[in-house]
PDB file of N, CA and C in Angstrom:
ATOM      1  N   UNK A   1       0.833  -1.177   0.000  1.00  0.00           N
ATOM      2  CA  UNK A   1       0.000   0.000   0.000  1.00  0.00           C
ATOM      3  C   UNK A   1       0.880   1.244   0.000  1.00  0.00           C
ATOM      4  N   UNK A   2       0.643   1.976  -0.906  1.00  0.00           N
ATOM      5  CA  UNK A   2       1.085   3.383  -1.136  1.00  0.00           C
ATOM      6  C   UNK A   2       0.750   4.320  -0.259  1.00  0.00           C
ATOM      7  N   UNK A   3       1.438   4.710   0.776  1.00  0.00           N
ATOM      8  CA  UNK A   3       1.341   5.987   2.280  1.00  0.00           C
ATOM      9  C   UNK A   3       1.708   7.183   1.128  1.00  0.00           C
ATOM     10  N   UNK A   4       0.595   8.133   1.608  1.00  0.00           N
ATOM     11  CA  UNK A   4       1.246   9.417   1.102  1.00  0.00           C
ATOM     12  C   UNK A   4       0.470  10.660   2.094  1.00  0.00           C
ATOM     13  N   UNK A   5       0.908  11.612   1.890  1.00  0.00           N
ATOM     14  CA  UNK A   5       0.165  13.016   3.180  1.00  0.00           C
ATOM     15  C   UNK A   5      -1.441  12.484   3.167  1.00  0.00           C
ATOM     16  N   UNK A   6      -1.972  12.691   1.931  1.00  0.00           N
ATOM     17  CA  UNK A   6      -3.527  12.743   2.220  1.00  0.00           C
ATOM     18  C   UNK A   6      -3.995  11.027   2.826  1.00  0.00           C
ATOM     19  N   UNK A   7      -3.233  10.405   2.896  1.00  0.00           N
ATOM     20  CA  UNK A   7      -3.586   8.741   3.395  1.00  0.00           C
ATOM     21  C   UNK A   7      -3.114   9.368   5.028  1.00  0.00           C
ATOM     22  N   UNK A   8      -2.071   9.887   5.109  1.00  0.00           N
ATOM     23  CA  UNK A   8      -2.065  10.325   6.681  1.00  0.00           C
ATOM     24  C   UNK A   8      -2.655  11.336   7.228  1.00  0.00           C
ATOM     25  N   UNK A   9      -3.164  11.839   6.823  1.00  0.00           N
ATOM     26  CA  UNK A   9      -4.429  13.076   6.604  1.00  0.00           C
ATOM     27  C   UNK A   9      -5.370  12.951   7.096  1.00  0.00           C
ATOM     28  N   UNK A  10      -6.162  11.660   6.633  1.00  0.00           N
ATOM     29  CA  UNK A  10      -7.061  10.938   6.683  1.00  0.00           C
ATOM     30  C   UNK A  10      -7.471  10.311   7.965  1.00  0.00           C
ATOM     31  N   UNK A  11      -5.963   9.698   8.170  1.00  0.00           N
ATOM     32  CA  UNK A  11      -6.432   8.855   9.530  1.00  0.00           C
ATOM     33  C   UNK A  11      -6.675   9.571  10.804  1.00  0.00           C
ATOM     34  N   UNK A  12      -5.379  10.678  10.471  1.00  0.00           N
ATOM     35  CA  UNK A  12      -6.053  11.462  11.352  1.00  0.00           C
ATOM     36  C   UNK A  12      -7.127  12.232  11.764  1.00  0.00           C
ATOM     37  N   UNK A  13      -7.711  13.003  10.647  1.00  0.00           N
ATOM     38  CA  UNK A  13      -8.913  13.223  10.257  1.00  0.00           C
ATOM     39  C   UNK A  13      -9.903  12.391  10.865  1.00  0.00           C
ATOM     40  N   UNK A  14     -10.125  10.711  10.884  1.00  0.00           N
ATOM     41  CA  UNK A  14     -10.861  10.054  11.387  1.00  0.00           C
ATOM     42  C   UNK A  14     -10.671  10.051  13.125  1.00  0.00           C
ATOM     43  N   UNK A  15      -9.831   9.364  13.489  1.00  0.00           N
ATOM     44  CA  UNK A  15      -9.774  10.086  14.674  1.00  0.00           C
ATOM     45  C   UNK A  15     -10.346  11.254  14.956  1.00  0.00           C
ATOM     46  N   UNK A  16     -10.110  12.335  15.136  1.00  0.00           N
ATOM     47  CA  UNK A  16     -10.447  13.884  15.344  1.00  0.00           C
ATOM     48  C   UNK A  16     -12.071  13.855  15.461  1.00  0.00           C
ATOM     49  N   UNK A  17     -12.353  12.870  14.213  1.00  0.00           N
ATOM     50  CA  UNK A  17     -14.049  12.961  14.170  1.00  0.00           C
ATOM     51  C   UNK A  17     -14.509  11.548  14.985  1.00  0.00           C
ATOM     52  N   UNK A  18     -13.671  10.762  15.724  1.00  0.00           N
ATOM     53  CA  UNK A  18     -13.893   9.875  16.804  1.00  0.00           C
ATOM     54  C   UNK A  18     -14.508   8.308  15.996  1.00  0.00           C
ATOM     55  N   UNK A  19     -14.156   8.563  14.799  1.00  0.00           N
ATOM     56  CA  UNK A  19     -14.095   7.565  13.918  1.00  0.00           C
ATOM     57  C   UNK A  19     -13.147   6.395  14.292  1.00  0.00           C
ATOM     58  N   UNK A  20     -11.939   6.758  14.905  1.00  0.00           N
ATOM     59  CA  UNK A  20     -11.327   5.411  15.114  1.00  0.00           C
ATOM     60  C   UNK A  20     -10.978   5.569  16.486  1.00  0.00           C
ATOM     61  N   UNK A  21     -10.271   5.033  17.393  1.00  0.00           N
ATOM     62  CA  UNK A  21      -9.947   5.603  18.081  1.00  0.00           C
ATOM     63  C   UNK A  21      -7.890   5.419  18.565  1.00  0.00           C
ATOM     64  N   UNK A  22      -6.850   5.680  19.082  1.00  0.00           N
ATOM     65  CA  UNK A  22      -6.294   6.475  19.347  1.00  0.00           C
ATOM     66  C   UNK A  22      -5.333   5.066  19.313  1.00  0.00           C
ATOM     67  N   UNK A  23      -5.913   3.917  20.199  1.00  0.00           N
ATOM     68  CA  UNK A  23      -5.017   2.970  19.482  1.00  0.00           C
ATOM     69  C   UNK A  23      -5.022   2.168  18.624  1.00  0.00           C
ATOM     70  N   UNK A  24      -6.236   2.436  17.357  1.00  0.00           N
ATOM     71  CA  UNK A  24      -6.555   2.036  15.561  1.00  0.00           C
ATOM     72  C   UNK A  24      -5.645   2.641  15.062  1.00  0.00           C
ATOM     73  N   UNK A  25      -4.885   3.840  15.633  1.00  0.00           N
ATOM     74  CA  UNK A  25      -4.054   5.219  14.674  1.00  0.00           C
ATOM     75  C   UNK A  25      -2.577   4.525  14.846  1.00  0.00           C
ATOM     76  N   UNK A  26      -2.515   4.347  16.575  1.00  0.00           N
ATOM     77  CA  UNK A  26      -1.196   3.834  16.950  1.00  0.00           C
ATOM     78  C   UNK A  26      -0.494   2.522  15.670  1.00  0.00           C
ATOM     79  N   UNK A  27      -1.975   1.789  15.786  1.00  0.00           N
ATOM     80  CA  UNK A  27      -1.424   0.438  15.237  1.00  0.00           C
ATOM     81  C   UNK A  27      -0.956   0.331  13.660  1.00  0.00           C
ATOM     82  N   UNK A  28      -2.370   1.490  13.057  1.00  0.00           N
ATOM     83  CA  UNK A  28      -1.815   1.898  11.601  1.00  0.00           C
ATOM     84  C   UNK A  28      -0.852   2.336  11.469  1.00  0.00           C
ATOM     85  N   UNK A  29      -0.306   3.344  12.107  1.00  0.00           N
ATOM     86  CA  UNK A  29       1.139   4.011  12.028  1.00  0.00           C
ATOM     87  C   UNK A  29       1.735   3.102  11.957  1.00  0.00           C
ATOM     88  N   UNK A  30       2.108   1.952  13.349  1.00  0.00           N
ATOM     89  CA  UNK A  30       3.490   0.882  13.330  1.00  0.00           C
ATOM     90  C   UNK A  30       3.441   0.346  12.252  1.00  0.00           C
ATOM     91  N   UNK A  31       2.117  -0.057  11.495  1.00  0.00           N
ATOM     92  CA  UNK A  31       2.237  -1.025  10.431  1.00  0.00           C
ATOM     93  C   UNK A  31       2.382  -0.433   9.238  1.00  0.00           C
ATOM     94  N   UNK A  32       2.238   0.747   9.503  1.00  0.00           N
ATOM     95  CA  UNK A  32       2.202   1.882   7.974  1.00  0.00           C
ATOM     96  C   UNK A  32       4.466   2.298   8.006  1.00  0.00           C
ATOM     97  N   UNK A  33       5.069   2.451   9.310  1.00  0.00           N
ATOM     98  CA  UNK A  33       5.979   2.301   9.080  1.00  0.00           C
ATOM     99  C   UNK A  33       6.903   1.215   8.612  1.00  0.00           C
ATOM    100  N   UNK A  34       6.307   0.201   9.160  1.00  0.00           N
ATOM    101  CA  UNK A  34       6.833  -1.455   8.748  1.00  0.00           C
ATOM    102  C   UNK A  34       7.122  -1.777   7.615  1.00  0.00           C
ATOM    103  N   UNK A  35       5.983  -1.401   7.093  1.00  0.00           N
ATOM    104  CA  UNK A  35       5.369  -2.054   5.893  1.00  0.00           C
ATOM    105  C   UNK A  35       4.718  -1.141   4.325  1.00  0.00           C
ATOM    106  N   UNK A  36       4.921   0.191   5.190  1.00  0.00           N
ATOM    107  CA  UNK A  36       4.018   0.778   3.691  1.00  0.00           C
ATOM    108  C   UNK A  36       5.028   0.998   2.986  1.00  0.00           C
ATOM    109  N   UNK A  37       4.845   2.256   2.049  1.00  0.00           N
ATOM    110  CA  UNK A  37       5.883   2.244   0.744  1.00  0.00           C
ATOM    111  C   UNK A  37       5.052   3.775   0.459  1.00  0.00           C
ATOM    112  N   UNK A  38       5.796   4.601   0.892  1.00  0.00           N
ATOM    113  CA  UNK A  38       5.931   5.702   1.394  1.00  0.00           C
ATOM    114  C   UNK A  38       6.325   6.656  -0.058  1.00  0.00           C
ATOM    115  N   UNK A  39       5.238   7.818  -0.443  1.00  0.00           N
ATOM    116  CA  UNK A  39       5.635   8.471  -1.880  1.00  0.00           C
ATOM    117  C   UNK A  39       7.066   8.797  -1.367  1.00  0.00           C
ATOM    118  N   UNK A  40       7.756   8.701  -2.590  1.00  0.00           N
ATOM    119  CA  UNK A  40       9.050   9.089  -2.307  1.00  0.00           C
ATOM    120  C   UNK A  40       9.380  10.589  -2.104  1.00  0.00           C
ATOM    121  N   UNK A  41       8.623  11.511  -2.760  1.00  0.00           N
ATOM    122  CA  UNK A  41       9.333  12.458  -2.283  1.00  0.00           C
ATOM    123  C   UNK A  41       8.535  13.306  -0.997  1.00  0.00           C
ATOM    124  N   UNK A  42       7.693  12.803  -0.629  1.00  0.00           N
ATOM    125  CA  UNK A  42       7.048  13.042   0.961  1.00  0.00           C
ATOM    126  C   UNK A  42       7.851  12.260   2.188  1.00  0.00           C
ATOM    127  N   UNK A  43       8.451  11.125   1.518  1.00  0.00           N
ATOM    128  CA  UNK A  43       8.795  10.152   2.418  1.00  0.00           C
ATOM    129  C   UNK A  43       9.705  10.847   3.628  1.00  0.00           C
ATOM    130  N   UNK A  44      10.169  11.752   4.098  1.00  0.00           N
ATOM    131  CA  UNK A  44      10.350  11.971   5.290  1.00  0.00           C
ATOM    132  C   UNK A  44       9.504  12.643   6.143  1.00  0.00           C
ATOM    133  N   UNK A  45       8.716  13.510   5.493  1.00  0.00           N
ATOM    134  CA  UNK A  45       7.295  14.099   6.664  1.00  0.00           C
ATOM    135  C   UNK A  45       7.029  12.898   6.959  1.00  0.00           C
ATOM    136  N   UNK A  46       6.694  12.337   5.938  1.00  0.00           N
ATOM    137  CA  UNK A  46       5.684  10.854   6.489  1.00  0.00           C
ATOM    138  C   UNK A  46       6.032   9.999   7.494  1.00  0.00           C
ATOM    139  N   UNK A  47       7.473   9.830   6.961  1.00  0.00           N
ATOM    140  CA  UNK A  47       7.786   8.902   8.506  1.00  0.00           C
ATOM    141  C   UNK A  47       7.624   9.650   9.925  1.00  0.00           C
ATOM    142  N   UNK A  48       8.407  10.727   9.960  1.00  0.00           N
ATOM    143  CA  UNK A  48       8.320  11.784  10.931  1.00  0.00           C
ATOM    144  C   UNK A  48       7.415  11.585  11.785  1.00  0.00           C
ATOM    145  N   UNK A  49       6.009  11.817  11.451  1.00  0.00           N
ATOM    146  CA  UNK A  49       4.906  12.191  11.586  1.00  0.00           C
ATOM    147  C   UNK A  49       4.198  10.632  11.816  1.00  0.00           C
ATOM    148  N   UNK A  50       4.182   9.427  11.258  1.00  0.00           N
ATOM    149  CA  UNK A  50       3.959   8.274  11.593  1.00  0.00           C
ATOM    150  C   UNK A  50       4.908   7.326  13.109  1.00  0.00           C
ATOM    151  N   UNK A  51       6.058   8.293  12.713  1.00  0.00           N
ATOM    152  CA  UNK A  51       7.042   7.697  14.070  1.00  0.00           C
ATOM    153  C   UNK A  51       6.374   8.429  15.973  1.00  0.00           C
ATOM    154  N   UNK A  52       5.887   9.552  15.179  1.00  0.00           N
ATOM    155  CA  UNK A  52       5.050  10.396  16.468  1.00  0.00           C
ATOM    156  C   UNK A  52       4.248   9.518  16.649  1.00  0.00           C
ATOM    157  N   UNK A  53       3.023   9.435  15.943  1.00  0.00           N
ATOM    158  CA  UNK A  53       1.750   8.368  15.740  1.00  0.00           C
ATOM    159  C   UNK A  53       1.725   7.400  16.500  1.00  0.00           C
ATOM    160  N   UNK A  54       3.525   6.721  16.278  1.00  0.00           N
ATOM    161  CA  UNK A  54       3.319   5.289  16.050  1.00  0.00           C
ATOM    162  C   UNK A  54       3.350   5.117  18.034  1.00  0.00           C
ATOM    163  N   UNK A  55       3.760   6.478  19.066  1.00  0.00           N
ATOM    164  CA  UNK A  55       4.013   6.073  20.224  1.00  0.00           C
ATOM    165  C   UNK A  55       2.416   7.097  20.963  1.00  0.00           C
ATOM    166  N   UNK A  56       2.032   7.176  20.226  1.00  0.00           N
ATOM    167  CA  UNK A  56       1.185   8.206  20.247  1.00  0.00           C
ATOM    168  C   UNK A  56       0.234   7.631  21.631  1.00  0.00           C
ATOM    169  N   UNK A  57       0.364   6.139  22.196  1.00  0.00           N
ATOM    170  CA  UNK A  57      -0.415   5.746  22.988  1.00  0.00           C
ATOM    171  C   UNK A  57       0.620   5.701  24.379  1.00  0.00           C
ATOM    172  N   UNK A  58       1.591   5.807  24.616  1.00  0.00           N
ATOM    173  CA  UNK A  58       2.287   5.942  25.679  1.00  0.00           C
ATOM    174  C   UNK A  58       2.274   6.951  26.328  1.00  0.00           C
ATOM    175  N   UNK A  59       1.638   7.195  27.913  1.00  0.00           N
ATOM    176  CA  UNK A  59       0.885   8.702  28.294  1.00  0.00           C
ATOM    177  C   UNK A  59       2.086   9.663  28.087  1.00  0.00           C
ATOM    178  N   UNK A  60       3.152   9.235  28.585  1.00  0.00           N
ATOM    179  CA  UNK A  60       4.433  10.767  28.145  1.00  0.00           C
ATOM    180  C   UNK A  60       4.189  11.321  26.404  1.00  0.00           C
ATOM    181  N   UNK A  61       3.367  10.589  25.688  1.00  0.00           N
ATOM    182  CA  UNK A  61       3.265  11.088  24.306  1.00  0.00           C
ATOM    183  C   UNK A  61       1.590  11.632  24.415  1.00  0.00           C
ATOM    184  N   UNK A  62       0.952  10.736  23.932  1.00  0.00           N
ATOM    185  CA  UNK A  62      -0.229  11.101  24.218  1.00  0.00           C
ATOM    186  C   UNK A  62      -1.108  11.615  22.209  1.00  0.00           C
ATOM    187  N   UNK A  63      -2.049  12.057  22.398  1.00  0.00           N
ATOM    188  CA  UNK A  63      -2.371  12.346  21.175  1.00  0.00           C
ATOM    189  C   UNK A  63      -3.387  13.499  21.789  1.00  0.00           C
ATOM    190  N   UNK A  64      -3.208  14.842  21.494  1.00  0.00           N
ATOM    191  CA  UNK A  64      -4.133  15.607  22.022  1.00  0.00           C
ATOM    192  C   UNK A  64      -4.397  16.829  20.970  1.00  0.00           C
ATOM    193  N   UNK A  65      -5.372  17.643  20.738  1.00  0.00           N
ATOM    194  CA  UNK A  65      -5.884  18.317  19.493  1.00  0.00           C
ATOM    195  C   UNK A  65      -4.382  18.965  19.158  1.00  0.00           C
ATOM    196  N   UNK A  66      -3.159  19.538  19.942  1.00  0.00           N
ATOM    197  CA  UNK A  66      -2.759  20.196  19.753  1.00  0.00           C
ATOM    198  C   UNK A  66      -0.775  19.514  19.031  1.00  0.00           C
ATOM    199  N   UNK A  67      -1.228  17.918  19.322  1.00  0.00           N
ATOM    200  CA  UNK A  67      -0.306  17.596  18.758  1.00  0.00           C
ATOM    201  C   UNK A  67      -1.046  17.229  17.358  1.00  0.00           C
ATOM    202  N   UNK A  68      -1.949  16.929  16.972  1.00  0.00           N
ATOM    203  CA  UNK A  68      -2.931  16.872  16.135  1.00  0.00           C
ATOM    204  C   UNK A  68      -2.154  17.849  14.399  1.00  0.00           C
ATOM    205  N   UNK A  69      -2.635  19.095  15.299  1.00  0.00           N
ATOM    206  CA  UNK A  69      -2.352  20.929  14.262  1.00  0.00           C
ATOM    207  C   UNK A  69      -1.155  20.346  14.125  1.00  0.00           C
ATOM    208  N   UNK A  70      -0.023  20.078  14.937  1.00  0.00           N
ATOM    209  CA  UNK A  70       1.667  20.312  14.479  1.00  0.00           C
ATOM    210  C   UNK A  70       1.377  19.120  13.541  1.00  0.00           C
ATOM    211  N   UNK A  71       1.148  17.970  13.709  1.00  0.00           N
ATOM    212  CA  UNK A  71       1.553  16.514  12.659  1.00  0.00           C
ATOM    213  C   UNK A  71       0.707  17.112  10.892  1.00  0.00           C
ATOM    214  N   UNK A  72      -0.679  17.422  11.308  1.00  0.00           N
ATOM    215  CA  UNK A  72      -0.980  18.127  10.292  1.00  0.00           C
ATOM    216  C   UNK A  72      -0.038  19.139   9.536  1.00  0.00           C
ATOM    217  N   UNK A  73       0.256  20.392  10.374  1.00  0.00           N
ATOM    218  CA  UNK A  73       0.847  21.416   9.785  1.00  0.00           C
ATOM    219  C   UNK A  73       2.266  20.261   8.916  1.00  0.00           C
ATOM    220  N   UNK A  74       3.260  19.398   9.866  1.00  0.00           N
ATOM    221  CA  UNK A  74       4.085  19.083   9.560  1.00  0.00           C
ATOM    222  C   UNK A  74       3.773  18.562   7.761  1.00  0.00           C
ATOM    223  N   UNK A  75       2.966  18.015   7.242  1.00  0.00           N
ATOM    224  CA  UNK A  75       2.178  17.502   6.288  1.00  0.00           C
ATOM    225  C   UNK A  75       2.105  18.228   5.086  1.00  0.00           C
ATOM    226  N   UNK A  76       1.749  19.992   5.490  1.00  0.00           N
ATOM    227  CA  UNK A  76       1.329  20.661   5.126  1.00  0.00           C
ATOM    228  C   UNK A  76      -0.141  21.041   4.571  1.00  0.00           C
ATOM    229  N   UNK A  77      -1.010  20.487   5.912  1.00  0.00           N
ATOM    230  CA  UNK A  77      -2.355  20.798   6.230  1.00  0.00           C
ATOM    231  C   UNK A  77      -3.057  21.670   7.198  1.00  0.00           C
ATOM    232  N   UNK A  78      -4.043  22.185   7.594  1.00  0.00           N
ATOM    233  CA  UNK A  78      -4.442  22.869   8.702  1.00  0.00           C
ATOM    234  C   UNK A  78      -5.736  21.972   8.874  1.00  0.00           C
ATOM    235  N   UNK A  79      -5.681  22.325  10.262  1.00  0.00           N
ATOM    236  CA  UNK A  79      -7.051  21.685  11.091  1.00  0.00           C
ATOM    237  C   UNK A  79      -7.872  22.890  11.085  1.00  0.00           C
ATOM    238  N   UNK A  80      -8.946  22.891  10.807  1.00  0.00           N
ATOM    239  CA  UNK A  80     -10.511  23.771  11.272  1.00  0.00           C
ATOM    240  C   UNK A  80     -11.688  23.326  12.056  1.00  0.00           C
ATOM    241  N   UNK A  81     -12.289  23.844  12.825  1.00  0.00           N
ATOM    242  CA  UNK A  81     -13.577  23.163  13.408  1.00  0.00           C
ATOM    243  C   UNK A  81     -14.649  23.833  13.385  1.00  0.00           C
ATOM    244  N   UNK A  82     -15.534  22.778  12.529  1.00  0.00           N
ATOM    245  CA  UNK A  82     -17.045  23.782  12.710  1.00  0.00           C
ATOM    246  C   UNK A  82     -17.943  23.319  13.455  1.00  0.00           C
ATOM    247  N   UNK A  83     -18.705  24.255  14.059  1.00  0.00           N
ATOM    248  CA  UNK A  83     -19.692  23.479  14.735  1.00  0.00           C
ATOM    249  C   UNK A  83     -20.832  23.574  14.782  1.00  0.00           C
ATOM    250  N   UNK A  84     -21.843  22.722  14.480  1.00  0.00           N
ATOM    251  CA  UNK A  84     -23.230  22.389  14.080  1.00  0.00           C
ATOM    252  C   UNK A  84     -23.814  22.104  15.135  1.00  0.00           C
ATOM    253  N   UNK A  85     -25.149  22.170  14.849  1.00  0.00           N
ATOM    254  CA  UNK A  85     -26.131  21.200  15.600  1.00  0.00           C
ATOM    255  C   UNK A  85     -26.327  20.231  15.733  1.00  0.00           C
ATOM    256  N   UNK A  86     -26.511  19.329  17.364  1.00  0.00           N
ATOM    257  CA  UNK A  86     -26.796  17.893  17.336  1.00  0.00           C
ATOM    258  C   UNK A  86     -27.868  17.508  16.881  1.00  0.00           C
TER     259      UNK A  86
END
């Protein structure tokens, strides 16, 4: 499988919207570093940013909105939030 920003984009993205949760992200990351095949010329954000991910469940790391913005920004994405009605 081909990793590229918007595939890591994504997952995070899902998360955020409580779509997966925190250790679905952890586990994709380890296995997305293992094993994916990384666009080549992204391939160091990507790891970067998947190597954060990948400890992202150990409380000294953690995953919180604000490490969220940096892995994004790192990507070259921004986070926004809108908010609707339940």
């Amino acid at each position: 499988m081909t990793i590229s920003k918007e595939t890591v984009k994504g997952k995070l993205a899902a998360y955020l919207r409580h779509e997966i949760s925190v250790a679905e992200v952890v586990s994709w990351a380890e296995d997305a570093l293992m094993e994916g095949d990384f666009i080549e010329s992204d391939a160091g954000p990507i790891a970067d940013v998947l190597a954060q991910l990948g400890v992202a469940d150990v409380r000294a790391f953690g995953l919180m909105w604000e490490d969220c913005e940096r892995l994004l920004a790192q990507l070259g994405y921004t986070a926004r939030v809108d908010i609707v009605a339940a």
